[in-house]
Protein backbone atom coordinates (compact mmCIF):
# COMPACT_ATOMS: atom_id res chain seq x y z
CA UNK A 1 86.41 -102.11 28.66
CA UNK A 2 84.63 -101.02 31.64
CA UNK A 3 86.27 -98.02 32.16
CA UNK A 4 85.66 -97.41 28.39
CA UNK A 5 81.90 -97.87 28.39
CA UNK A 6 81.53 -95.75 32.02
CA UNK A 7 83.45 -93.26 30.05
CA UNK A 8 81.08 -93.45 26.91
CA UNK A 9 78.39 -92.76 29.51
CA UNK A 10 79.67 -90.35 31.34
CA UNK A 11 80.13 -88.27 27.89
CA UNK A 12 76.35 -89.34 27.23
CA UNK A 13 75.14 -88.20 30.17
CA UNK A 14 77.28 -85.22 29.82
CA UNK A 15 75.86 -84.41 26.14
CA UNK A 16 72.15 -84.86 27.53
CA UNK A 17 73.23 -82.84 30.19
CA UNK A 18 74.39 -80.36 27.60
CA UNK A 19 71.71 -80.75 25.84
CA UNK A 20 68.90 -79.98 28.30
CA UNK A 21 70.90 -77.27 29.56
CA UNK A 22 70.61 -76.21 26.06
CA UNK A 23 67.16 -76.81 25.46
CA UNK A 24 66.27 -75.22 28.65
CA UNK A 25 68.18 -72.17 27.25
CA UNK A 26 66.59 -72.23 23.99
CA UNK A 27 62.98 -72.54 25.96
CA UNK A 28 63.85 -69.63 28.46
CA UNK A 29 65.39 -67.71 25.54
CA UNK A 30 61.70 -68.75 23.29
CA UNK A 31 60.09 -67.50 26.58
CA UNK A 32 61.63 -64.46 27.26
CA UNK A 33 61.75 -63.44 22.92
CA UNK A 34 57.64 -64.39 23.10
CA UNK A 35 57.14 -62.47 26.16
CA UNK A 36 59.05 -59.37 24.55
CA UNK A 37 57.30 -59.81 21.39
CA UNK A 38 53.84 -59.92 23.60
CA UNK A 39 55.19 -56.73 25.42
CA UNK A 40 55.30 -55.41 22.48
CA UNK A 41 52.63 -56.18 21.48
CA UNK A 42 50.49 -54.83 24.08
CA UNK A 43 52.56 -51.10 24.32
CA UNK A 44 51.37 -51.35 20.84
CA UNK A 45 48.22 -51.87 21.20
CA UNK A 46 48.02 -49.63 24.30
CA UNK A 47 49.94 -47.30 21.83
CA UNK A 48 47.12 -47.75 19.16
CA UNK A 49 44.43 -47.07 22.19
CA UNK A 50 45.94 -44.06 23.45
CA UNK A 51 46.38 -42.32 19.60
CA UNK A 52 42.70 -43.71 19.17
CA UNK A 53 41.94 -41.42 22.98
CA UNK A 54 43.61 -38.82 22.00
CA UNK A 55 42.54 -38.96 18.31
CA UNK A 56 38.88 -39.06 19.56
CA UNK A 57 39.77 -36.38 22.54
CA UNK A 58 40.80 -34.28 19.51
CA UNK A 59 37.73 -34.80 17.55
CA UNK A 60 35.55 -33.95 20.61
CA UNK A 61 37.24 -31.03 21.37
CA UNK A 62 37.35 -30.11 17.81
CA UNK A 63 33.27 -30.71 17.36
CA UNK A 64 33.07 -28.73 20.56
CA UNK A 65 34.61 -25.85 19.27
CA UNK A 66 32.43 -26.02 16.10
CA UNK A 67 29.53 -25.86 18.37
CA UNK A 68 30.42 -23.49 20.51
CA UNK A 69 31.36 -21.09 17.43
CA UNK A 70 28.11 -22.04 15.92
CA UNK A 71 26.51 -20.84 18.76
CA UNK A 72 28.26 -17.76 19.17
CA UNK A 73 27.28 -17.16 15.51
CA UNK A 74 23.70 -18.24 15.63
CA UNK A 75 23.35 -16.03 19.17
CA UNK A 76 24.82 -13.22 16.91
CA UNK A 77 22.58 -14.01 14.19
CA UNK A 78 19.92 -13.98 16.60
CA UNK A 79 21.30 -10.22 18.75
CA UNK A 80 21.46 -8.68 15.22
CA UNK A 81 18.09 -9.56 13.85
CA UNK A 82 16.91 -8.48 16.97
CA UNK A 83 18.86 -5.23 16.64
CA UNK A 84 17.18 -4.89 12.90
CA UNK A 85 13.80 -5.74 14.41
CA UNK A 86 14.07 -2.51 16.86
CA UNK A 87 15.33 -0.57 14.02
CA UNK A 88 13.01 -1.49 11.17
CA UNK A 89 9.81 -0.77 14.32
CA UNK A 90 11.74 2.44 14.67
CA UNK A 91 11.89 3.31 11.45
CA UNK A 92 8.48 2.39 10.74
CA UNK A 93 7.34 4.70 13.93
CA UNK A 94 9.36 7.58 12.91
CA UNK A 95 7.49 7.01 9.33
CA UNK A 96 4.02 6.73 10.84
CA UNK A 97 5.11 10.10 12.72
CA UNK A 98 6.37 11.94 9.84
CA UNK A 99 3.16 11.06 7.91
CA UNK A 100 1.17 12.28 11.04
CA UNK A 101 2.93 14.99 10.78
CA UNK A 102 2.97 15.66 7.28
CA UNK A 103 -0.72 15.21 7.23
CA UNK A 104 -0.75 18.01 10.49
CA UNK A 105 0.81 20.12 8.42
CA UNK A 106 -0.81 19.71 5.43
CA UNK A 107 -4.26 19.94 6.99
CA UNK A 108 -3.28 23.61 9.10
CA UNK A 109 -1.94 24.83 5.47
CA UNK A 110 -5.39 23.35 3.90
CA UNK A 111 -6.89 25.59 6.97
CA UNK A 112 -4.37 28.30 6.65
CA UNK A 113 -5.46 28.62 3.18
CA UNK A 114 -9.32 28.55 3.51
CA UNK A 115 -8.81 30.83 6.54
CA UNK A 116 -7.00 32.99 4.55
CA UNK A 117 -9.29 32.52 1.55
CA UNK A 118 -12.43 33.38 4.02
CA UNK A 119 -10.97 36.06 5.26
CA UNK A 120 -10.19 37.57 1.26
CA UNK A 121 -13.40 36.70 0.62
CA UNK A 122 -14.83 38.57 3.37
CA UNK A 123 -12.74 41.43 2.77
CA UNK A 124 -14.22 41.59 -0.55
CA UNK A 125 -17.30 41.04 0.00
CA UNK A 126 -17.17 43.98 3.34
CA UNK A 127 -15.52 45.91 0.62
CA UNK A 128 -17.74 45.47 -2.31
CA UNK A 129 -20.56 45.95 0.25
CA UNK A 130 -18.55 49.44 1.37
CA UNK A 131 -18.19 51.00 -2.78
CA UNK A 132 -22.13 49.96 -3.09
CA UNK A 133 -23.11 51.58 0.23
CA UNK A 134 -20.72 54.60 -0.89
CA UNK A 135 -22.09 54.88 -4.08
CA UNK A 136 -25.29 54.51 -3.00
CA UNK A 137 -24.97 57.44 -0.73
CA UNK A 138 -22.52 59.06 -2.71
CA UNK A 139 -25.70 59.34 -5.37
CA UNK A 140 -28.33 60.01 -2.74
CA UNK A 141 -25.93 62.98 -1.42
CA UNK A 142 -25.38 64.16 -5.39
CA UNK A 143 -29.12 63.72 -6.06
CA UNK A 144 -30.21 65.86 -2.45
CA UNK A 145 -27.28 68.20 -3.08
CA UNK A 146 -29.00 68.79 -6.67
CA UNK A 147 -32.54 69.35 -5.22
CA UNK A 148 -31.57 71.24 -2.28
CA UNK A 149 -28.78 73.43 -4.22
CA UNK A 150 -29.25 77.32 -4.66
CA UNK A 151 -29.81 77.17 -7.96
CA UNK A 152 -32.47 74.27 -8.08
CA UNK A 153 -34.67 76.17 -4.94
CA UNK A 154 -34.06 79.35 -7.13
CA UNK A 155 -35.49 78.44 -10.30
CA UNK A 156 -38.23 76.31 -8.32
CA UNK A 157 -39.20 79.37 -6.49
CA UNK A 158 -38.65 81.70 -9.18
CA UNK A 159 -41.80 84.05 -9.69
CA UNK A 160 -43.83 83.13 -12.90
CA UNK A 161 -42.13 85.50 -15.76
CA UNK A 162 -45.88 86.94 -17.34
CA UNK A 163 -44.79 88.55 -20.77
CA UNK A 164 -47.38 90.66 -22.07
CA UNK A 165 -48.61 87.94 -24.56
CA UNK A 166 -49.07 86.21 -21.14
CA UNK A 167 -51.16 89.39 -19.60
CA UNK A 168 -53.00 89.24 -22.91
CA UNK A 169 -54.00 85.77 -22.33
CA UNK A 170 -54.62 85.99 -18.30
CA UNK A 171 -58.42 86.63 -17.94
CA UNK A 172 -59.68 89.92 -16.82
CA UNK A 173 -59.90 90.46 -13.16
CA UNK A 174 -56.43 88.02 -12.73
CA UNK A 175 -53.72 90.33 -12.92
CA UNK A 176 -54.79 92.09 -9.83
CA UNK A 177 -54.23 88.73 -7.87
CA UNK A 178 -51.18 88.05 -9.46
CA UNK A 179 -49.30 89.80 -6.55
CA UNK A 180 -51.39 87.96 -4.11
CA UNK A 181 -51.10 84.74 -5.61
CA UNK A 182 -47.69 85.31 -6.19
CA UNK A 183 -46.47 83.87 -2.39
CA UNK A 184 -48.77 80.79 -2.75
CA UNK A 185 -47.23 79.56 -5.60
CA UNK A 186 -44.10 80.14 -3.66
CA UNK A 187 -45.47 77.91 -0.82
CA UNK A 188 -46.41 75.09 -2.98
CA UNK A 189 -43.62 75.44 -5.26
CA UNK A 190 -41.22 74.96 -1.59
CA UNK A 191 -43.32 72.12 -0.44
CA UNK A 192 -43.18 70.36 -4.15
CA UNK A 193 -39.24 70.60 -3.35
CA UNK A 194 -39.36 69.61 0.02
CA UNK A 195 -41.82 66.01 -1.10
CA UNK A 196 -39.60 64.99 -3.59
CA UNK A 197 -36.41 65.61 -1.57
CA UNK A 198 -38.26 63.36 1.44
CA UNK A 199 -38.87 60.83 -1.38
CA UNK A 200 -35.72 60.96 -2.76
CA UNK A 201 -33.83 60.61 0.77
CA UNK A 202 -36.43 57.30 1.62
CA UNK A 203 -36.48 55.82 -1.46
CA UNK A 204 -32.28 55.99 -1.48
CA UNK A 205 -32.23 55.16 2.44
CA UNK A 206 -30.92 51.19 2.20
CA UNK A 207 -32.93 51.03 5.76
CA UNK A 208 -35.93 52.02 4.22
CA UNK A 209 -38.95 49.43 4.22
CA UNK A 210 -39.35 48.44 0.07
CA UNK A 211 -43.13 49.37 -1.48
């Protein structure tokens, strides 16, 4: 009976034995499962950071591009309306110097023009002047060449034709001077000529003082 019950506790012993061995096992396994699982875990969660890094590295690097193209654009923006600016002041120079010298030239063909119309004017006016002065002496020469021509002096100085109704009518003691008096009225007859030829001449002389 002894032996028996030593037995009996011997296998009891052995079973608790067993048994904590077991438990033990089951604890270390429980540890070393929870410990995996917390591994786990944490490379996910340091998986999770990293994508969250990189995600957010992405994002930055992304946003920096966008503002580094937006300010390549906008300094673009900026180079070209600058570019227009000189152009447009350009423009607007080259217009102010086309209307200067449109307006130049305009005013030199406005001067041209009354130049030229001065100097038409002139010439008319010289030349109208000229056919007055020429027909001026053109009719003092006709009207001298008329008094002073052979056949005016000869029938100014012509002696007096006496018919003999003029004897009959020339009172007695006459006819003897009528040779005599024949040279005087000669002489008055040329100096008749000459005064009206000197009054002519003056009177038709555009120097001449006006009476």
């Amino acid at each position: 009976m002894h032996r028996e019950h030593e037995r009996q506790l011997e296998e009891k012993m052995e079973r608790e034995r067993l048994a904590a061995l077991r438990n033990a096992a089951q604890e270390r396994q429980a540890a070393r499962l929870a410990e995996i699982q917390r591994d786990e875990q944490r490379q996910a969660l340091e998986r999770e950071a990293n994508e969250l890094k990189e995600r957010e590295r992405l994002e930055a690097e992304r946003r920096e591009r966008e503002r580094l193209e937006e300010d390549r654009r906008l300094k673009e923006l900026l180079e070209q309306e600058k570019r227009n600016a000189i152009l447009r002041e350009q423009e607007r120079q080259e217009a102010l110097e086309r209307e200067a010298q449109r307006r130049l030239e305009d005013r030199r063909s406005r001067d041209k023009l009354d130049q030229i119309a001065r100097e038409i004017e002139e010439k008319e006016r010289m030349e109208m002047e000229k056919r007055r002065l020429l027909a001026q002496i053109t009719s003092r020469d006709r009207r001298k060449d008329i008094l002073t021509s052979r056949e005016t002096l000869e029938k100014l100085t012509k002696p007096p034709y006496y018919s003999r109704e003029n004897l009959a009518a020339i009172p007695y003691g006459s006819r003897e001077n009528l040779s005599t008096g024949e040279s005087e009225v000669t002489t008055k007859v040329e100096r008749q000529v000459i005064e009206r030829i000197d009054r002519t001449v003056w009177s038709d002389d555009p120097r001449s003082p006006l009476t």
